[in-house]
C-alpha atoms as a PDB file:
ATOM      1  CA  UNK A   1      97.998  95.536 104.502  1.00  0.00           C
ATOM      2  CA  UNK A   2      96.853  92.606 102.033  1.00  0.00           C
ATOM      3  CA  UNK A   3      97.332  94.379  98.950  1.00  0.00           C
ATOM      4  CA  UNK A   4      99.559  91.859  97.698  1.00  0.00           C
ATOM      5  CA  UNK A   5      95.701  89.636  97.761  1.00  0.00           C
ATOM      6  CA  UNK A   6      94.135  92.731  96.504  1.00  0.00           C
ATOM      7  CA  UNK A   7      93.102  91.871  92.868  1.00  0.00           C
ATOM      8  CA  UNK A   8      92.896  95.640  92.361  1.00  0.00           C
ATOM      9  CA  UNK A   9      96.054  96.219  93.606  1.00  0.00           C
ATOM     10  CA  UNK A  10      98.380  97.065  90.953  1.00  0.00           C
ATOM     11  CA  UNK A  11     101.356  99.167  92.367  1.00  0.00           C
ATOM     12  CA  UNK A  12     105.023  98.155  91.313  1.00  0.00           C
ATOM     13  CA  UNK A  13     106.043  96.656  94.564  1.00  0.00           C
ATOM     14  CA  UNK A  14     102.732  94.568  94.836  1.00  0.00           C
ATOM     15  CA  UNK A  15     103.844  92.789  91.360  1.00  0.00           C
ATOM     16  CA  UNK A  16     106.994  92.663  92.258  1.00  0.00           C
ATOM     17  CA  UNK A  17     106.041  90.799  95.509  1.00  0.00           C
ATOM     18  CA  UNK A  18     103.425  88.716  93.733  1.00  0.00           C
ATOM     19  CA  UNK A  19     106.140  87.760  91.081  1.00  0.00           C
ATOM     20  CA  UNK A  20     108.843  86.486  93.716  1.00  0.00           C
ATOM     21  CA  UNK A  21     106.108  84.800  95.391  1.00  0.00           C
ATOM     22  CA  UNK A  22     104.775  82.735  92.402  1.00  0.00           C
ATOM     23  CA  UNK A  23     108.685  82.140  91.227  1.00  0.00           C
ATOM     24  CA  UNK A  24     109.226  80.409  95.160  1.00  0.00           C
ATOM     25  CA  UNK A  25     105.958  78.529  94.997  1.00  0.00           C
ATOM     26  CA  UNK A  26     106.796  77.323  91.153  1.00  0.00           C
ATOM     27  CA  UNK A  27     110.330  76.682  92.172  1.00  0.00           C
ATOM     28  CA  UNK A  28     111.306  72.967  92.661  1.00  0.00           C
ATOM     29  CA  UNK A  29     114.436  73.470  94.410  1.00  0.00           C
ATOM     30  CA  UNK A  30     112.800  75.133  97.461  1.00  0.00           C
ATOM     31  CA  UNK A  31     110.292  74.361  99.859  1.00  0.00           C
ATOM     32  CA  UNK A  32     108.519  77.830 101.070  1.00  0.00           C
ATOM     33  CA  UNK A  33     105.425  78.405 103.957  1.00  0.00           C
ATOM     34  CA  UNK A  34     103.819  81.695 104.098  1.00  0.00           C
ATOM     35  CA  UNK A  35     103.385  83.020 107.457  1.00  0.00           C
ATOM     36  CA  UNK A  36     100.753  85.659 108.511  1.00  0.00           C
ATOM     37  CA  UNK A  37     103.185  87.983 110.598  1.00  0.00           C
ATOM     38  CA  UNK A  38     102.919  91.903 110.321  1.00  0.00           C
ATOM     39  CA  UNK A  39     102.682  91.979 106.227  1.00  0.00           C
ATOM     40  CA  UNK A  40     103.781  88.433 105.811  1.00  0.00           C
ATOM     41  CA  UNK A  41     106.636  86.260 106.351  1.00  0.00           C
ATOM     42  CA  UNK A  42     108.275  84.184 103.681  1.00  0.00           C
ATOM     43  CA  UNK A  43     110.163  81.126 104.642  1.00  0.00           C
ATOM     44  CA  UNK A  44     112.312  78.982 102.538  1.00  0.00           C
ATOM     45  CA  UNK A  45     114.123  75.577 102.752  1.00  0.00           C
ATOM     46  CA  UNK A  46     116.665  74.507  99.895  1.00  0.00           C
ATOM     47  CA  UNK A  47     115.660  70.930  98.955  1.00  0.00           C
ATOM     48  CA  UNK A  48     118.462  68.656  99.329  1.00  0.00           C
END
């Protein structure tokens, strides 16, 4: 776990999970928490 932190960590699905999670967090429509279960949790909330 916590290769998605990793700096080193360059595998295809830890950029793909690092580029969904920058797109939520730079994503006005949305309001999103991060939630340290098993590998992580996502949540998100569409802003009204």
């Amino acid at each position: 776990g916590g290769a998605v932190i990793d700096p080193a960590a360059d595998d295809e699905h830890t950029l793909a999970i690092r580029a969904c999670n920058d797109a939520v967090a730079a994503d006005p429509r949305v309001e999103c928490v991060m939630l340290p279960v098993a590998d992580g949790l996502t949540l998100l909330r569409k802003l009204p």
